[in-house]
N, C-alpha and C. Protein backbone atom coordinates (compact mmCIF):
# COMPACT_ATOMS: atom_id res chain seq x y z
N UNK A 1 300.23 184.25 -76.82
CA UNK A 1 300.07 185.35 -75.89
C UNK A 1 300.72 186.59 -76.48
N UNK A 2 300.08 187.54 -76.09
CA UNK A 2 300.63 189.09 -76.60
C UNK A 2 301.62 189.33 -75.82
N UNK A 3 302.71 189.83 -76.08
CA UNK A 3 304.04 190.12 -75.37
C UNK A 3 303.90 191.86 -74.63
N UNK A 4 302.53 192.27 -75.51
CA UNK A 4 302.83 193.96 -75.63
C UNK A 4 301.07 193.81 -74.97
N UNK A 5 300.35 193.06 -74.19
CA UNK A 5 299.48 193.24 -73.30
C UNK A 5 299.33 193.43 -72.36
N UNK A 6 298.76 194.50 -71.68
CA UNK A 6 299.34 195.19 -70.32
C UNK A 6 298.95 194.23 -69.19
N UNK A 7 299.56 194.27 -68.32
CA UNK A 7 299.66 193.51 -67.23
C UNK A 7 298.33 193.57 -66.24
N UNK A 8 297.27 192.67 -66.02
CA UNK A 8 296.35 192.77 -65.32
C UNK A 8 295.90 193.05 -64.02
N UNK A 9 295.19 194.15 -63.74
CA UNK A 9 295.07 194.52 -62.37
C UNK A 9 294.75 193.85 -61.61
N UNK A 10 293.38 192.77 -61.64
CA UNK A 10 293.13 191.74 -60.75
C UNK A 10 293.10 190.19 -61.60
N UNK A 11 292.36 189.61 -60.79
CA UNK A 11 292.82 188.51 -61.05
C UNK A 11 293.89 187.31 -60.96
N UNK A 12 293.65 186.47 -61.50
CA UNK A 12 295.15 185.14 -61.29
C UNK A 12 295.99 185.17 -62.75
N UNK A 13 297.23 184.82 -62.81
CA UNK A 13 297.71 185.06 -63.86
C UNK A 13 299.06 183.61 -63.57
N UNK A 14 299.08 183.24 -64.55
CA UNK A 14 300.27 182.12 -64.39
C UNK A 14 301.31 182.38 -64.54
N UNK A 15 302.53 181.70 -64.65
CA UNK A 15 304.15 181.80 -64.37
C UNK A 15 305.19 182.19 -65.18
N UNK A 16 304.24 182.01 -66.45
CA UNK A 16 304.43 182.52 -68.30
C UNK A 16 304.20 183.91 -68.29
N UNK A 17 303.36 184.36 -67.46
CA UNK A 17 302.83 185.61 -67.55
C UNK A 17 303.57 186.88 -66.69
N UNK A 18 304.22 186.22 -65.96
CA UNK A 18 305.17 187.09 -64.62
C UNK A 18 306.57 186.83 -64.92
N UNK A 19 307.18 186.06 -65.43
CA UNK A 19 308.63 186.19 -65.83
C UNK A 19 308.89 186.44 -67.41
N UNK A 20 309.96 187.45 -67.50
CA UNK A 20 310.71 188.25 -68.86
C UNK A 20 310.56 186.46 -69.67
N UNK A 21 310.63 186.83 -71.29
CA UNK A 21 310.15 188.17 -71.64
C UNK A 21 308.89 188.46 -71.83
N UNK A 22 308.41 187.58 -71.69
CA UNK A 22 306.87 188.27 -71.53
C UNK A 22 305.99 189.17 -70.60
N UNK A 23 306.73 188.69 -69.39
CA UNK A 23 306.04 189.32 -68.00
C UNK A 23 307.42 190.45 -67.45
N UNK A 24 306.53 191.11 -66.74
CA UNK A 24 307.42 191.92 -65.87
C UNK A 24 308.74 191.74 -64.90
N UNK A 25 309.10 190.42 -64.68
CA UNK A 25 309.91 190.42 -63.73
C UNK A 25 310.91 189.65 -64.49
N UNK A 26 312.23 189.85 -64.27
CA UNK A 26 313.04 189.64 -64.86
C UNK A 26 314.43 187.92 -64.30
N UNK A 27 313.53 187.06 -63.71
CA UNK A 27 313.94 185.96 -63.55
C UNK A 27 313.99 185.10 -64.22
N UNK A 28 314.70 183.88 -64.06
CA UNK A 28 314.63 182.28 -64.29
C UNK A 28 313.53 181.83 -63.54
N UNK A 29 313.07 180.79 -64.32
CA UNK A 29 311.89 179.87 -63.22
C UNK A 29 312.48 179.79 -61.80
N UNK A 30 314.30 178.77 -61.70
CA UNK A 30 314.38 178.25 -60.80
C UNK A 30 314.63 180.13 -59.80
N UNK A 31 314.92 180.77 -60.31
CA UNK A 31 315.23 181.99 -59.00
C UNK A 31 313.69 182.37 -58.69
N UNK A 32 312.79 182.23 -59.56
CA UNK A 32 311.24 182.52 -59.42
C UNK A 32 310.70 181.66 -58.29
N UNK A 33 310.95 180.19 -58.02
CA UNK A 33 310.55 179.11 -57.20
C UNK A 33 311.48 179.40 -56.07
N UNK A 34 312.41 179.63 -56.07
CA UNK A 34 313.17 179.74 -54.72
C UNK A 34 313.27 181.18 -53.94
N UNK A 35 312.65 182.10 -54.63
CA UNK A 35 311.95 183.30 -54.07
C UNK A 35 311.03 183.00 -53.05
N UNK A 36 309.95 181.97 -54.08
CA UNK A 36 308.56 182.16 -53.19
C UNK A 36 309.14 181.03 -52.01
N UNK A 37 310.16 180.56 -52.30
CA UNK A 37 310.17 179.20 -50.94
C UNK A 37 311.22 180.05 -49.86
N UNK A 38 311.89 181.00 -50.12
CA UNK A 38 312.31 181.66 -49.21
C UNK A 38 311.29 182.87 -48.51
N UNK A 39 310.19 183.91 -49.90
CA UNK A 39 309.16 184.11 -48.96
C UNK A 39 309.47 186.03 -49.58
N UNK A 40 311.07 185.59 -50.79
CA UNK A 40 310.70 187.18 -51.21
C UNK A 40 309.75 187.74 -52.51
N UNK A 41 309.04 186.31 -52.65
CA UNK A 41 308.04 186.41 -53.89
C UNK A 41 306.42 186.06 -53.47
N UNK A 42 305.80 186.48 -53.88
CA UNK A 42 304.12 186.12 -53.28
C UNK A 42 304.24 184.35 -53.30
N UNK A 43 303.39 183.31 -52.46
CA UNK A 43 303.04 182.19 -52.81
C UNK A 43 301.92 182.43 -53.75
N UNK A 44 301.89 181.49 -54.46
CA UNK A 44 300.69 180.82 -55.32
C UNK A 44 299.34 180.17 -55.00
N UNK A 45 298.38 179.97 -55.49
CA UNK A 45 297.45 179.40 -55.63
C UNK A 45 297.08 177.99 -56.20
N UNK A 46 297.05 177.22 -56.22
CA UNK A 46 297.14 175.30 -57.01
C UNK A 46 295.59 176.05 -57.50
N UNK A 47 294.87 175.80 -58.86
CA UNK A 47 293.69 175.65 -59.37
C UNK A 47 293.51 174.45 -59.70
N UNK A 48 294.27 173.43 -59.40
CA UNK A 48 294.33 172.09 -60.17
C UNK A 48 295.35 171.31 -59.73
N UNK A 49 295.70 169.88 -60.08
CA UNK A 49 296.74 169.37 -60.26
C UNK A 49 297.95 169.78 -60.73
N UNK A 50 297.60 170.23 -62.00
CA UNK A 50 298.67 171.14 -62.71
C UNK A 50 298.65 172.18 -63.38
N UNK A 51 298.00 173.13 -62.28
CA UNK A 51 297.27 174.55 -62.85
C UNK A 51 297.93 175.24 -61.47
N UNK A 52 299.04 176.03 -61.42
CA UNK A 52 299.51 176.98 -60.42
C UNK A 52 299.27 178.32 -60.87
N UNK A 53 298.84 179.37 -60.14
CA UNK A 53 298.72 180.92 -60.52
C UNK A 53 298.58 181.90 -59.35
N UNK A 54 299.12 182.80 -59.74
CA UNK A 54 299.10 183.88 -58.59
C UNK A 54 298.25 185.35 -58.80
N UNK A 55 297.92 185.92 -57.78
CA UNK A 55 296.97 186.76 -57.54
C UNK A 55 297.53 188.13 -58.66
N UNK A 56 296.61 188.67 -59.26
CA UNK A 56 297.64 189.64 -60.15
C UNK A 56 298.10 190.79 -59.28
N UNK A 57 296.96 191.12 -58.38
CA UNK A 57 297.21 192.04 -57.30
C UNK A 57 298.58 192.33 -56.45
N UNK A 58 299.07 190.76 -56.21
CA UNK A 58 300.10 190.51 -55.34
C UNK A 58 301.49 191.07 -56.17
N UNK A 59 301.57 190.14 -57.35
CA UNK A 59 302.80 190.26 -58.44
C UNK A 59 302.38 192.00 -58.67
N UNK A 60 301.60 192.55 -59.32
CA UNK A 60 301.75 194.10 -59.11
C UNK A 60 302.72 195.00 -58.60
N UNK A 61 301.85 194.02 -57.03
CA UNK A 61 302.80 195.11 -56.16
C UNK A 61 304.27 195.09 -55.96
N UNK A 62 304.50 193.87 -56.54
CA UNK A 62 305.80 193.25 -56.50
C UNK A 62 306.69 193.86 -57.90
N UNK A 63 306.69 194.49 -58.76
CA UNK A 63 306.76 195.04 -59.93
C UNK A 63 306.68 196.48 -59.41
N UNK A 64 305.55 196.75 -58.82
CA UNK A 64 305.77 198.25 -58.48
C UNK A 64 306.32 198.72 -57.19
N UNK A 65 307.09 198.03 -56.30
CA UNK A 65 307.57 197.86 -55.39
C UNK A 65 307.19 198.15 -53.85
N UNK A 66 305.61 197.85 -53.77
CA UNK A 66 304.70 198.11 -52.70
C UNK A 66 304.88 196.62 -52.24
N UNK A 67 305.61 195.95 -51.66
CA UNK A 67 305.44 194.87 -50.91
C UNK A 67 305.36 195.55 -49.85
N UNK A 68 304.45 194.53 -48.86
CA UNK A 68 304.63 194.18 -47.57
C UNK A 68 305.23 193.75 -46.94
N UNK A 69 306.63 193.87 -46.92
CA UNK A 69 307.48 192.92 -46.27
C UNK A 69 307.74 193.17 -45.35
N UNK A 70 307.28 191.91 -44.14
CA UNK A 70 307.72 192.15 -42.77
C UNK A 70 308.47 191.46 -41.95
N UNK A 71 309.75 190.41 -42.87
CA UNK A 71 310.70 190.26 -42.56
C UNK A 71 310.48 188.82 -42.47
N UNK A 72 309.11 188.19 -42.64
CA UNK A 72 308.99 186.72 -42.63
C UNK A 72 309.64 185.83 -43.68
């Protein structure tokens, strides 16, 4: 994977792709998983058994700091 490929507007993108250093956000897996189970990170999508990915749209906004957060 390109380290220096810009981050995709739509689409699904996997977990390699959203956390440093490759991706934009600057976590550990485990603070990445206990985000989304507390609810301050987008949930995911299952494509598979063992195929998880998230909306690129969502992580975006999450990077550019347009969440929706409404306290859930």
């Amino acid at each position: 994977m390109l380290s220096n490929a810009p981050f995709p507007q739509d689409g699904f993108v996997r977990l390699s792709q959203i956390l440093a250093p490759t991706g934009p956000i600057p976590v550990s897996k485990s603070t990445w998983w206990q985000g989304v189970k507390d609810g301050r990170f987008p949930q995911p999508q299952k494509l598979g058994p063992r195929t998880t990915v998230w909306k690129a749209e969502d992580i975006r906004a999450l990077f550019d700091g347009n969440t929706d957060d409404d306290g859930q």
